[in-house]
PDB file of N, CA and C in Angstrom:
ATOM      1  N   UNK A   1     165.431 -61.543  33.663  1.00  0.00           N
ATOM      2  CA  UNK A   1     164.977 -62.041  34.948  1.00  0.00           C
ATOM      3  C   UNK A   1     166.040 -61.682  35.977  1.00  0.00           C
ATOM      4  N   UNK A   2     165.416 -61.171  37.113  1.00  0.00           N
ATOM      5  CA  UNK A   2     166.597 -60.515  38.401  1.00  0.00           C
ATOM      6  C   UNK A   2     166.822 -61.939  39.112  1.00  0.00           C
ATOM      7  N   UNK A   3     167.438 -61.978  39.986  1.00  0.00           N
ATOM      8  CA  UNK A   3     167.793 -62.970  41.141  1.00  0.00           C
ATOM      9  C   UNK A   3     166.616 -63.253  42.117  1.00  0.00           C
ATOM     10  N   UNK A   4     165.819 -62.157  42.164  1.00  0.00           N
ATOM     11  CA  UNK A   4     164.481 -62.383  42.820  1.00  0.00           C
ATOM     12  C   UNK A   4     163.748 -63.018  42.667  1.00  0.00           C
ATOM     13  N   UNK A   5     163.539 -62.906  41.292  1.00  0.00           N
ATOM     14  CA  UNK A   5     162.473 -63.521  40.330  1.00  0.00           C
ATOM     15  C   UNK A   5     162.606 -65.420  40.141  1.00  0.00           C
ATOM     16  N   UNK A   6     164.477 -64.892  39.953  1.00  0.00           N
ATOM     17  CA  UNK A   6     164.879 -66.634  39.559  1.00  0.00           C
ATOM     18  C   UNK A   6     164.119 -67.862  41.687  1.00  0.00           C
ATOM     19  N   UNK A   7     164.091 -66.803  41.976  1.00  0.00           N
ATOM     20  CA  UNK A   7     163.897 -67.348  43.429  1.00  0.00           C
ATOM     21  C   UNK A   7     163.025 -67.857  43.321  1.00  0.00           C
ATOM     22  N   UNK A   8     162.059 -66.965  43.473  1.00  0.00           N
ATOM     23  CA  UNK A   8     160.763 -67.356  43.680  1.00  0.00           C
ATOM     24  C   UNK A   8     160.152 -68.699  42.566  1.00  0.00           C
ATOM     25  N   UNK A   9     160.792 -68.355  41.233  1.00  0.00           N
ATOM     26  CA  UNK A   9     160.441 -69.544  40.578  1.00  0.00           C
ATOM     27  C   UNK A   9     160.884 -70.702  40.523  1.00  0.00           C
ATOM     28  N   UNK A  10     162.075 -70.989  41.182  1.00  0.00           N
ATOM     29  CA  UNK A  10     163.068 -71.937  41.934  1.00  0.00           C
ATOM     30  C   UNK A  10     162.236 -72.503  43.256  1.00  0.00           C
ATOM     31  N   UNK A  11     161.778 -71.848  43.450  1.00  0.00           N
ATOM     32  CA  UNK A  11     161.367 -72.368  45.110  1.00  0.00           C
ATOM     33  C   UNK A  11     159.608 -72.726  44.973  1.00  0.00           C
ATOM     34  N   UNK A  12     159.156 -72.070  44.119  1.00  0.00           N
ATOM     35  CA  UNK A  12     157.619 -72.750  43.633  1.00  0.00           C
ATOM     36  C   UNK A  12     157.953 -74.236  42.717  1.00  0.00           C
ATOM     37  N   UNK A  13     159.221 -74.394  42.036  1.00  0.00           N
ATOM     38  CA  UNK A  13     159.363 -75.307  41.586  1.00  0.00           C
ATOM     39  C   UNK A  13     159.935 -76.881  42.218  1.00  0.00           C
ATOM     40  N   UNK A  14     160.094 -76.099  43.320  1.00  0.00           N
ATOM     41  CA  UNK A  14     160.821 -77.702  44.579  1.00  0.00           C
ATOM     42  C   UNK A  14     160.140 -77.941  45.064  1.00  0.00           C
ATOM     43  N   UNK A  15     159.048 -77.875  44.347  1.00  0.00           N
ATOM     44  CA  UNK A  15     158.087 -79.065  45.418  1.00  0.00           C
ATOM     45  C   UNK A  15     157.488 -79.859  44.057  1.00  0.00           C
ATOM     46  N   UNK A  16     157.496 -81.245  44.284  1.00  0.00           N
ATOM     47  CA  UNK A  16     156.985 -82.165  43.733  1.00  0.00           C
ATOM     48  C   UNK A  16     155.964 -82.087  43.057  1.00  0.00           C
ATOM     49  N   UNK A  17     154.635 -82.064  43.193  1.00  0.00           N
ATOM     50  CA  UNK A  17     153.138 -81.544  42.660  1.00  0.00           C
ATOM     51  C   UNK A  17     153.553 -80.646  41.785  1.00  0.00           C
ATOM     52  N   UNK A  18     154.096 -79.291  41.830  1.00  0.00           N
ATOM     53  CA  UNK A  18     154.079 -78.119  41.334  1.00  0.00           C
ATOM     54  C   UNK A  18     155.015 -78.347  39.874  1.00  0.00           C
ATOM     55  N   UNK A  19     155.761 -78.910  40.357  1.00  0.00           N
ATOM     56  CA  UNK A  19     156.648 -79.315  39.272  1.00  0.00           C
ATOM     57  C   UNK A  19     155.900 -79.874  37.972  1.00  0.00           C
ATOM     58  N   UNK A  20     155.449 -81.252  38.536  1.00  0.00           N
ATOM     59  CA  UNK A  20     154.775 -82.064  37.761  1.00  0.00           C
ATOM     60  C   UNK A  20     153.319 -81.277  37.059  1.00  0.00           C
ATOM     61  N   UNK A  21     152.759 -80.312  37.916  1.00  0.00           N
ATOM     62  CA  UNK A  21     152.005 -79.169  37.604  1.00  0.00           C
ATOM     63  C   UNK A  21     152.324 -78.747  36.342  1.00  0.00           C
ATOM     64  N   UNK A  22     153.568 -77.912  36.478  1.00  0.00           N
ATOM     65  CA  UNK A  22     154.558 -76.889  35.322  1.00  0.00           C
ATOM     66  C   UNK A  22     154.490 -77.825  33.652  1.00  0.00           C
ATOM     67  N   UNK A  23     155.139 -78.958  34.144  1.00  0.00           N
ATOM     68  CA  UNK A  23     155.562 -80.550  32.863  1.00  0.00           C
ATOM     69  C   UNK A  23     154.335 -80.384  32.376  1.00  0.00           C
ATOM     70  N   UNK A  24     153.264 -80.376  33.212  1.00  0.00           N
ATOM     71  CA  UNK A  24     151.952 -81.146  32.428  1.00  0.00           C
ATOM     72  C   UNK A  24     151.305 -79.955  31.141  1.00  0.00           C
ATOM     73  N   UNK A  25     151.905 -78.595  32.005  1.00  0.00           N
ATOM     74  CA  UNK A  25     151.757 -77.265  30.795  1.00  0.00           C
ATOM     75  C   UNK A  25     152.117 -77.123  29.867  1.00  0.00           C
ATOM     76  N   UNK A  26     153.505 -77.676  29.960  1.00  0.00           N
ATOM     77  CA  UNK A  26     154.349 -77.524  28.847  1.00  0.00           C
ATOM     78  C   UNK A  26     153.669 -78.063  28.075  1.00  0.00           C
ATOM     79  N   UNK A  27     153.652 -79.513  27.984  1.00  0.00           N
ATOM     80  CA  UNK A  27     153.398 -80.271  27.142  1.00  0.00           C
ATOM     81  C   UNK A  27     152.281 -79.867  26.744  1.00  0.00           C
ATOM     82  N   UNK A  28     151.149 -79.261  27.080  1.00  0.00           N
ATOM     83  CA  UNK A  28     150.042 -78.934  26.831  1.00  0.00           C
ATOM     84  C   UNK A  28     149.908 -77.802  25.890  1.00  0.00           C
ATOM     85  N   UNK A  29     151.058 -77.014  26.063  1.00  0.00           N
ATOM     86  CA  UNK A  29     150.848 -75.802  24.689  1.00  0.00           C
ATOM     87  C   UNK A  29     149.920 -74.633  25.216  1.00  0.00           C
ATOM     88  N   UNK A  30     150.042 -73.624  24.767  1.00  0.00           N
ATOM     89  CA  UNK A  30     149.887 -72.293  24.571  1.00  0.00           C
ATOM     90  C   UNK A  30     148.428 -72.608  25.243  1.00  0.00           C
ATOM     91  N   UNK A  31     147.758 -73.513  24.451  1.00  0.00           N
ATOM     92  CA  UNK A  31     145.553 -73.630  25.002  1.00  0.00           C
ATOM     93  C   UNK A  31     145.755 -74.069  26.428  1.00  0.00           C
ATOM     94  N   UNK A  32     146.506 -74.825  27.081  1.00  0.00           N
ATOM     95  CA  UNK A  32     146.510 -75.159  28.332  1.00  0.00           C
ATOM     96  C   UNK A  32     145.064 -75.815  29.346  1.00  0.00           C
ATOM     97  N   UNK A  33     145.224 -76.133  30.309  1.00  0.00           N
ATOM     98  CA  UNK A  33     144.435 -77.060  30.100  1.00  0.00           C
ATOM     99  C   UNK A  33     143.544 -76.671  31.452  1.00  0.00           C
ATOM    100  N   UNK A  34     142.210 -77.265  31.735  1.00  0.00           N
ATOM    101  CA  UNK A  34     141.827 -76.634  32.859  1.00  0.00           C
ATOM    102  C   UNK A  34     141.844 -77.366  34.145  1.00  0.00           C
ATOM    103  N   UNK A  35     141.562 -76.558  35.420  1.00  0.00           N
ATOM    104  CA  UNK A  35     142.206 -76.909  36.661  1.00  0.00           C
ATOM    105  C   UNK A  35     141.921 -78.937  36.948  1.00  0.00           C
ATOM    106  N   UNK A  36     140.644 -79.049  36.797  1.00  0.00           N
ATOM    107  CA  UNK A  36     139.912 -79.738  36.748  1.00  0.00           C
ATOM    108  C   UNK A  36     141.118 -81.250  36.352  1.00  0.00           C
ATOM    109  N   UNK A  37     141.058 -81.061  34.569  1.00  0.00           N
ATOM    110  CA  UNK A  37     141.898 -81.952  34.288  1.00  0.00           C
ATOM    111  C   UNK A  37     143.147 -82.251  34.499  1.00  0.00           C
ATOM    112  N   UNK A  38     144.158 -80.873  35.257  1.00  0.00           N
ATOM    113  CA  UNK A  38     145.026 -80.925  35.662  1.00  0.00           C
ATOM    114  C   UNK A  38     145.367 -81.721  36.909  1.00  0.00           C
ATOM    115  N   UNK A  39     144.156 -82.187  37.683  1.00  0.00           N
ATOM    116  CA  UNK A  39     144.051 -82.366  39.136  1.00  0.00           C
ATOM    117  C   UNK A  39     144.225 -83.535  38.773  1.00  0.00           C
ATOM    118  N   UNK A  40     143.292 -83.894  37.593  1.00  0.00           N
ATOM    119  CA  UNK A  40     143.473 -85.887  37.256  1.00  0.00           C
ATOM    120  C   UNK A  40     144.529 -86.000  36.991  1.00  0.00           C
ATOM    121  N   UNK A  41     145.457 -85.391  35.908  1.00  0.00           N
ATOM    122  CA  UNK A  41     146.713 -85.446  35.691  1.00  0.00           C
ATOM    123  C   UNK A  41     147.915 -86.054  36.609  1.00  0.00           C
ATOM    124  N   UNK A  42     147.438 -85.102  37.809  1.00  0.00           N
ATOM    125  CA  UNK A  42     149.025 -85.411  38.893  1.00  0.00           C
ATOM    126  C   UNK A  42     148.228 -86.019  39.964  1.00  0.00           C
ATOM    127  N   UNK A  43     146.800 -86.174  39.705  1.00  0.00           N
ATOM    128  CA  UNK A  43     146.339 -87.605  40.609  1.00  0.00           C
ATOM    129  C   UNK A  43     145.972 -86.910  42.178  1.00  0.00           C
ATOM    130  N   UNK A  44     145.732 -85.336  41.904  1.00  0.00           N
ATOM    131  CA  UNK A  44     145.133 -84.628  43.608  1.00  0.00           C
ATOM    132  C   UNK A  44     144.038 -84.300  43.217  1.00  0.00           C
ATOM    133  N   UNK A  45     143.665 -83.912  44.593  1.00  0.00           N
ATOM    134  CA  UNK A  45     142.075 -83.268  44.836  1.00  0.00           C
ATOM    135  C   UNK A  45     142.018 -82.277  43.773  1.00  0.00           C
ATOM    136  N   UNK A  46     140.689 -81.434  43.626  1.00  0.00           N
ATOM    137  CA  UNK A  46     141.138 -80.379  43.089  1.00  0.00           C
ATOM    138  C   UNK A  46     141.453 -78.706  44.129  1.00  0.00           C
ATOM    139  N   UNK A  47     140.861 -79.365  44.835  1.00  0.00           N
ATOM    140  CA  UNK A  47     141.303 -77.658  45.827  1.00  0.00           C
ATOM    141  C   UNK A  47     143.104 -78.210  45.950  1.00  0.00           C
ATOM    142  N   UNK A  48     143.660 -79.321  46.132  1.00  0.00           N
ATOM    143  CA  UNK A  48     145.082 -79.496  46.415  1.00  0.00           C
ATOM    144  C   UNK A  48     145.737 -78.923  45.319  1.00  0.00           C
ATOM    145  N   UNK A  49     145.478 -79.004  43.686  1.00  0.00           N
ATOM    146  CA  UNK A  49     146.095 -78.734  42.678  1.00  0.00           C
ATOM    147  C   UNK A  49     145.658 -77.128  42.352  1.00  0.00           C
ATOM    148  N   UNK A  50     144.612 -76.590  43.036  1.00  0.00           N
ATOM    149  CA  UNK A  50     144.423 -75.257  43.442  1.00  0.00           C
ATOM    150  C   UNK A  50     145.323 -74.165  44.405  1.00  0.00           C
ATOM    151  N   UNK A  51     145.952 -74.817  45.237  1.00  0.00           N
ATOM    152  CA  UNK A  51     146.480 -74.634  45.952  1.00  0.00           C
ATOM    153  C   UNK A  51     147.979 -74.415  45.442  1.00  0.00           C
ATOM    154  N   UNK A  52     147.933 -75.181  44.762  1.00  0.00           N
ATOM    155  CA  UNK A  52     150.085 -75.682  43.498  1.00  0.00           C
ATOM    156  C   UNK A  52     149.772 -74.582  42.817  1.00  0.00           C
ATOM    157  N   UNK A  53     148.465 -74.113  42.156  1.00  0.00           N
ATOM    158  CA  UNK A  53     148.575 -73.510  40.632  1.00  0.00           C
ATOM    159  C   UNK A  53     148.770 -72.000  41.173  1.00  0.00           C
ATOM    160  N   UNK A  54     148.491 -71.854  42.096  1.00  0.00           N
ATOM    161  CA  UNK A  54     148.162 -70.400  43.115  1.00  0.00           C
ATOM    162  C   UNK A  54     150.084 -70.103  43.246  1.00  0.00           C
ATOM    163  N   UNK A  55     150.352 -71.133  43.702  1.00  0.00           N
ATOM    164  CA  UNK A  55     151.998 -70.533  43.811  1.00  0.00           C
ATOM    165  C   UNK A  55     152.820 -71.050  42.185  1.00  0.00           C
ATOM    166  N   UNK A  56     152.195 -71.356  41.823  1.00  0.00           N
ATOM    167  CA  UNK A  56     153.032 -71.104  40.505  1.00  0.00           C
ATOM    168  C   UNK A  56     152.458 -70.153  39.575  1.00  0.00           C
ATOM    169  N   UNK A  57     151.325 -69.877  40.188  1.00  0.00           N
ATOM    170  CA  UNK A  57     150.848 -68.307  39.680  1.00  0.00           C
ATOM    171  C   UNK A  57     151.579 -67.002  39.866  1.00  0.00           C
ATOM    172  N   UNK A  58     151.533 -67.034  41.479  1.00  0.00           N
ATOM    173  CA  UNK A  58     152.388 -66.074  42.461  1.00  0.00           C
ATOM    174  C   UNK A  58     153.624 -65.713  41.470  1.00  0.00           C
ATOM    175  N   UNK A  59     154.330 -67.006  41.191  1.00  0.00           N
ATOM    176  CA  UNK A  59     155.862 -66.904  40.872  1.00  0.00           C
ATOM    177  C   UNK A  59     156.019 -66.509  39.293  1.00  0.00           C
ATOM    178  N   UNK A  60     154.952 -66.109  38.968  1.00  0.00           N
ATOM    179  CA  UNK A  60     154.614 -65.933  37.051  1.00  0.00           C
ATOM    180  C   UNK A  60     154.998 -67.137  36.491  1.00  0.00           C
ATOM    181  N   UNK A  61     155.251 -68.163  36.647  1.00  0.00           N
ATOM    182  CA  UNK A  61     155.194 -69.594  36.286  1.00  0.00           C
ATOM    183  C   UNK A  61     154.425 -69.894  34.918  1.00  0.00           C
ATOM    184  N   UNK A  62     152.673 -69.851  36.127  1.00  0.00           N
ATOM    185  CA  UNK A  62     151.690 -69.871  34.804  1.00  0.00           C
ATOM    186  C   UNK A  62     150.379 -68.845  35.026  1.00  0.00           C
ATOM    187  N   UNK A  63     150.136 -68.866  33.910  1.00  0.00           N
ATOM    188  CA  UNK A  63     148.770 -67.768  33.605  1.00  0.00           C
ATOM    189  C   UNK A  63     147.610 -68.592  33.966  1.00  0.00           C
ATOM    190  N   UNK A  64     146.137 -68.116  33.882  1.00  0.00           N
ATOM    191  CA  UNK A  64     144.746 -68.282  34.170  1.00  0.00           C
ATOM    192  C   UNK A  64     143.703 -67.234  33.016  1.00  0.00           C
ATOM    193  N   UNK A  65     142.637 -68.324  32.941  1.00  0.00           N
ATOM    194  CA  UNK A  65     141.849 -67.337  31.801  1.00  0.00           C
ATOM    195  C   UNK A  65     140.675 -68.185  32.000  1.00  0.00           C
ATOM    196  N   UNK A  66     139.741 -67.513  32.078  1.00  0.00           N
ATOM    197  CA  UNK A  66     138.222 -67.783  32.766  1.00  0.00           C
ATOM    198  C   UNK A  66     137.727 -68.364  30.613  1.00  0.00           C
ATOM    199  N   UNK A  67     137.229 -69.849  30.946  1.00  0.00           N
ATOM    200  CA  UNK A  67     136.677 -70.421  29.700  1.00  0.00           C
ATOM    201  C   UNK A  67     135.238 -70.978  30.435  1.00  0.00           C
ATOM    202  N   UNK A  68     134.251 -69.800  30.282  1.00  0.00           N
ATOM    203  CA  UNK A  68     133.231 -70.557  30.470  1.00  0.00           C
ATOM    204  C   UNK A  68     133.124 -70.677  31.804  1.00  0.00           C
ATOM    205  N   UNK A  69     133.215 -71.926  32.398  1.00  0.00           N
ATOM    206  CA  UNK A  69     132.816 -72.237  33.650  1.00  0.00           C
ATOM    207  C   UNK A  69     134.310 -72.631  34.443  1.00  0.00           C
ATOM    208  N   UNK A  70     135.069 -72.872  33.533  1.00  0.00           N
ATOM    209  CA  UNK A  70     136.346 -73.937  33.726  1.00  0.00           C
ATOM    210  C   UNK A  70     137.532 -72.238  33.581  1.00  0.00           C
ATOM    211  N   UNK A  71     138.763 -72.803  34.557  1.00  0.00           N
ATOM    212  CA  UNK A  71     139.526 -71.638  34.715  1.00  0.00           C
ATOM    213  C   UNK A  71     140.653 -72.948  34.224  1.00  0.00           C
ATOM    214  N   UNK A  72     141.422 -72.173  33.264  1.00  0.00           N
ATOM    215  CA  UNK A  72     142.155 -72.771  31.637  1.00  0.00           C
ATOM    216  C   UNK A  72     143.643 -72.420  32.185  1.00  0.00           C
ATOM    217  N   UNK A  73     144.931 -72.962  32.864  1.00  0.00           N
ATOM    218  CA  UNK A  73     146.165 -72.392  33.118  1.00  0.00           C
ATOM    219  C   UNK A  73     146.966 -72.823  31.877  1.00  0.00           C
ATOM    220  N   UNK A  74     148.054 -71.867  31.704  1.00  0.00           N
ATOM    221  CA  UNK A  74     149.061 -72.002  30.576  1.00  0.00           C
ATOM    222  C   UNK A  74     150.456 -71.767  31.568  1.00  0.00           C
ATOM    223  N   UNK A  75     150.862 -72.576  30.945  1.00  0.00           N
ATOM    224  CA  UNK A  75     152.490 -72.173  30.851  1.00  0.00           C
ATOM    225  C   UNK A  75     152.840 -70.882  30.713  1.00  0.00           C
ATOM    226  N   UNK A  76     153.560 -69.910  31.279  1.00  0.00           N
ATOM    227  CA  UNK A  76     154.222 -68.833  30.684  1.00  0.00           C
ATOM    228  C   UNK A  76     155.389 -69.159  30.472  1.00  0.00           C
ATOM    229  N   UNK A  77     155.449 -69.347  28.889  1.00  0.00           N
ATOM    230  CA  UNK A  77     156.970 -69.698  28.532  1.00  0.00           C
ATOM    231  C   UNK A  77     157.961 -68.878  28.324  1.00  0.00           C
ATOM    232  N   UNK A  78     157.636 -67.530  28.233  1.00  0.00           N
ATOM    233  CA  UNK A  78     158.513 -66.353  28.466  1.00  0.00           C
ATOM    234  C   UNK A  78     159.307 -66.326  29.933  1.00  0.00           C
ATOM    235  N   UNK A  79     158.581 -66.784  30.263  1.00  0.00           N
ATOM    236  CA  UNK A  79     159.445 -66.706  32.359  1.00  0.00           C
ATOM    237  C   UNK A  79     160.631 -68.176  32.452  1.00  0.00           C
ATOM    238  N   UNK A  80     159.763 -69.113  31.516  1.00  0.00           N
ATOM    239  CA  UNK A  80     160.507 -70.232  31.530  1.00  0.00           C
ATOM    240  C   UNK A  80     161.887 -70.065  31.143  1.00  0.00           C
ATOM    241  N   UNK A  81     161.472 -69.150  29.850  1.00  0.00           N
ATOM    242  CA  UNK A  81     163.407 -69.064  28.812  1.00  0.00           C
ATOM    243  C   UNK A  81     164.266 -68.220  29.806  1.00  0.00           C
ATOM    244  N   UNK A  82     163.424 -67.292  30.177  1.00  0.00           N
ATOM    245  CA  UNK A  82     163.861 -66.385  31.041  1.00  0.00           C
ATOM    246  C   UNK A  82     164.545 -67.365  32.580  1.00  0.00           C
ATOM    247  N   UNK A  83     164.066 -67.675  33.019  1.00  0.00           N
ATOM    248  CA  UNK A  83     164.918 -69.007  33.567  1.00  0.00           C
ATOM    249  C   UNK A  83     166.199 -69.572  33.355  1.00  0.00           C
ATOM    250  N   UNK A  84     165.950 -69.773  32.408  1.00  0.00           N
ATOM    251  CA  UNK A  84     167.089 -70.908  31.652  1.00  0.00           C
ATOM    252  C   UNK A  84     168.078 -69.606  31.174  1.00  0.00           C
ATOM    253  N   UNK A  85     167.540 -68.636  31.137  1.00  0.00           N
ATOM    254  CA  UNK A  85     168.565 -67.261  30.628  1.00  0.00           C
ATOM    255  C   UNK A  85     169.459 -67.030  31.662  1.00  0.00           C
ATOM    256  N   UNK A  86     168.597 -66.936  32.805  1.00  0.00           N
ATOM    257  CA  UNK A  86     169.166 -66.693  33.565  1.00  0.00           C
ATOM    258  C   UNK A  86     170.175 -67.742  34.453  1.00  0.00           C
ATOM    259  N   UNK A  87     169.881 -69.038  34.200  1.00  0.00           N
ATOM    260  CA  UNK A  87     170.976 -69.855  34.806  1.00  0.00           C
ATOM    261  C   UNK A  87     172.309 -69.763  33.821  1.00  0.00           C
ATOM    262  N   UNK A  88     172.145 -69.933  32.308  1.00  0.00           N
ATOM    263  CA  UNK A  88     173.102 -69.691  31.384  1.00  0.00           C
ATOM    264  C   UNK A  88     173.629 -68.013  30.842  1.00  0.00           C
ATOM    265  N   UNK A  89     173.124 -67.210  31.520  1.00  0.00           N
ATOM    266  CA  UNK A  89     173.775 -66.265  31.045  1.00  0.00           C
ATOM    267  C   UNK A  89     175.204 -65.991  30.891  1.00  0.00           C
ATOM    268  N   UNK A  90     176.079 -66.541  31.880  1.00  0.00           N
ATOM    269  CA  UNK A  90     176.914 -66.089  32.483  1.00  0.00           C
ATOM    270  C   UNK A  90     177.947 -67.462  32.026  1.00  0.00           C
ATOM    271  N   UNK A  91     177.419 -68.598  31.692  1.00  0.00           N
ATOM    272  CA  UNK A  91     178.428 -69.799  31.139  1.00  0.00           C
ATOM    273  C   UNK A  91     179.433 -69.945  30.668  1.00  0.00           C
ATOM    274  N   UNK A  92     180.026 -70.958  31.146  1.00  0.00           N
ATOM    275  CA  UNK A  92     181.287 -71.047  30.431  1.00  0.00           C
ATOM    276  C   UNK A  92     182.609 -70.068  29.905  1.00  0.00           C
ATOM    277  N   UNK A  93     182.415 -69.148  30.698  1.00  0.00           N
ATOM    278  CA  UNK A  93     183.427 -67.647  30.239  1.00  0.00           C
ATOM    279  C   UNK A  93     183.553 -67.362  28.885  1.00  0.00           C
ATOM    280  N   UNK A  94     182.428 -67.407  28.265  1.00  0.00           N
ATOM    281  CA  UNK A  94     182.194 -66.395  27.020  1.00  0.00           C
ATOM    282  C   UNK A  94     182.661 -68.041  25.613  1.00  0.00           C
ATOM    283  N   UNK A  95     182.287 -69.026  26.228  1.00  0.00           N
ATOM    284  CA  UNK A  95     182.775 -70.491  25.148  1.00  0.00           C
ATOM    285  C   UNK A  95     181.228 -71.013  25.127  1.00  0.00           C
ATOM    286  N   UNK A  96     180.581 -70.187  24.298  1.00  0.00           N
ATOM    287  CA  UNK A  96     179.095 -70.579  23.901  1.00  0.00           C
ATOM    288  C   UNK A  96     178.982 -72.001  23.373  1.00  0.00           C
ATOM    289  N   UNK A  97     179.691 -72.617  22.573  1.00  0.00           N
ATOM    290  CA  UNK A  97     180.147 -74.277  22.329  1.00  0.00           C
ATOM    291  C   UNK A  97     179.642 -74.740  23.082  1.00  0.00           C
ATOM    292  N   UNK A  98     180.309 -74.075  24.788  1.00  0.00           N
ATOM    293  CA  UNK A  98     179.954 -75.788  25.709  1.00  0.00           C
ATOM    294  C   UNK A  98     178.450 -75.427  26.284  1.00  0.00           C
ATOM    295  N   UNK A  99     178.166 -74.147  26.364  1.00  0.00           N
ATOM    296  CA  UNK A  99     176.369 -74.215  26.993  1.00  0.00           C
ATOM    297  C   UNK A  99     175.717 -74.464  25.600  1.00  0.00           C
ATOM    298  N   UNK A 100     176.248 -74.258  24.222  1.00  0.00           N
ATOM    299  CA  UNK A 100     174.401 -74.708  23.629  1.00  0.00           C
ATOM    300  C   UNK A 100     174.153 -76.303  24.259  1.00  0.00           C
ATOM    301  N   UNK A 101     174.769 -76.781  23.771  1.00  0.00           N
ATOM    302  CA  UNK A 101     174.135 -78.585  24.282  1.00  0.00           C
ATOM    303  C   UNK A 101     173.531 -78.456  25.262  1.00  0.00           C
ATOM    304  N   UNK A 102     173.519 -77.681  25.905  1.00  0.00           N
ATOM    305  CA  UNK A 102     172.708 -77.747  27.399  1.00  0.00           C
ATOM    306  C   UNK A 102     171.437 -77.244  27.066  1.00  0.00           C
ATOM    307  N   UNK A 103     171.158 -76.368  26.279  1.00  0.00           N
ATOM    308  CA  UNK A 103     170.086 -75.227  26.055  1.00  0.00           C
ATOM    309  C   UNK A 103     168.740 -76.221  24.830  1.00  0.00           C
ATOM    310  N   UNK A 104     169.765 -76.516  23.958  1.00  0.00           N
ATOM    311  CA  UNK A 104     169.293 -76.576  22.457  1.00  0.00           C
ATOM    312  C   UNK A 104     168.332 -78.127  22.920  1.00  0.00           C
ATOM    313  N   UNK A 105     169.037 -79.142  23.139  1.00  0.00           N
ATOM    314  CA  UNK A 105     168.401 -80.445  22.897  1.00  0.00           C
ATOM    315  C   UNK A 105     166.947 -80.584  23.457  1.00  0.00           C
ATOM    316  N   UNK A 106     166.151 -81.009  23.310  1.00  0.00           N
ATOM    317  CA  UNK A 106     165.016 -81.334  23.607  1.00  0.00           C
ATOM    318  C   UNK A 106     163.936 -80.554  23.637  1.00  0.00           C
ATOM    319  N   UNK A 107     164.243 -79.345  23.146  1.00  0.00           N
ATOM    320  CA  UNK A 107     163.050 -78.455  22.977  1.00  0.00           C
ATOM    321  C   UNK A 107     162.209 -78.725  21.917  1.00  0.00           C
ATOM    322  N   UNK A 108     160.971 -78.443  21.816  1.00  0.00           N
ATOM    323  CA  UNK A 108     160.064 -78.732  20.912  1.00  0.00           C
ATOM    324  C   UNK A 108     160.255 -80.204  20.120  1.00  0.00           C
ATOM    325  N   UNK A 109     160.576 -81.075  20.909  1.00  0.00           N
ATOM    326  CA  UNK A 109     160.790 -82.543  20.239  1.00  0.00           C
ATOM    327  C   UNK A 109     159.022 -83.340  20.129  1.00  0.00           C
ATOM    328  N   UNK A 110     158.992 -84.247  18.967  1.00  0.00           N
ATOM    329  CA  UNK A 110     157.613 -84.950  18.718  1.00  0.00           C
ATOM    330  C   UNK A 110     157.036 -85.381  19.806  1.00  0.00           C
ATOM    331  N   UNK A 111     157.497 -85.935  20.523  1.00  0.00           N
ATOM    332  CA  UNK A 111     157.460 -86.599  21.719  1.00  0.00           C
ATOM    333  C   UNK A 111     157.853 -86.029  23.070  1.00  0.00           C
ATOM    334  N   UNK A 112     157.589 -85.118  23.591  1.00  0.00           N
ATOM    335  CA  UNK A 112     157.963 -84.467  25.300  1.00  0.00           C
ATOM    336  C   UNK A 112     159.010 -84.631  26.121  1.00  0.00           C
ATOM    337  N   UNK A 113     158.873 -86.369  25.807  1.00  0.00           N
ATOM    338  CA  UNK A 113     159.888 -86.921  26.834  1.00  0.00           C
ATOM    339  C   UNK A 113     161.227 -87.809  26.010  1.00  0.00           C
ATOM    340  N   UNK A 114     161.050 -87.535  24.621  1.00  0.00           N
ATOM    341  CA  UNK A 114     162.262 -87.382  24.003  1.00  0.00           C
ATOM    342  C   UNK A 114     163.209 -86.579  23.181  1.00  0.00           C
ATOM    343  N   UNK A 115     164.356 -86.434  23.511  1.00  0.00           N
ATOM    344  CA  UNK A 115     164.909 -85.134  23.158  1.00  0.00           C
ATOM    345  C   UNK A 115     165.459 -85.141  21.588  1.00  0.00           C
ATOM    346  N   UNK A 116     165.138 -84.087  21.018  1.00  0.00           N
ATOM    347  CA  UNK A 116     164.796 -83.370  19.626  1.00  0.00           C
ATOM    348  C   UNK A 116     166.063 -84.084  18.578  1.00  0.00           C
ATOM    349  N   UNK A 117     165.401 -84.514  17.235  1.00  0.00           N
ATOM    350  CA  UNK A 117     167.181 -85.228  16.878  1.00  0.00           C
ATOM    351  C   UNK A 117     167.598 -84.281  15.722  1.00  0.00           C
TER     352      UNK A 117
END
């Protein structure tokens, strides 16, 4: 990921909605979920949560895939690591020790909102 890239997905991500947008993917997994239920999720209209998914589209954030009648968004979790690559690439002057703890905990834990033991 360039500095460009980290931008744009930095700056689709500071806004509130969009964020909570992104969380609700994660947790949702690879099938992802459609616009519809996403809108109940973070509690907006649906043209408003149309509007979030469009710039976190823009920013390769997340994907879209026509199911039927219902348009299905996913997480792109490749852009995500890529993210996190890119804030830690460069850590700690070559003392990998002190960035894993930062990286490792809480990924793929039972529970979303508790971190992995």
């Amino acid at each position: 990921m360039n500095e460009r890239q980290a931008l744009s997905a930095f700056a689709a991500l500071s806004q509130e909605t969009r964020l909570r947008v992104l969380r609700h993917l994660v947790i949702a997994g690879p099938d992802g979920i459609a616009a519809g239920a996403i809108a109940e999720k973070v509690e907006v209209s649906a043209s408003n949560v149309s509007f979030h998914l469009k710039e976190l589209e823009r920013a390769g954030l997340v994907s879209v895939r026509r199911d039927s009648r219902s348009m299905v968004y996913s997480a792109e979790y490749h852009m995500l690591s890529g993210l996190i690559r890119f804030l830690m690439e460069d850590c700690c002057s070559g003392r990998p020790e002190i960035c894993a703890p930062a990286v490792l905990p809480g990924c793929c834990a039972a529970d979303p909102r508790e971190p992995a033991r």
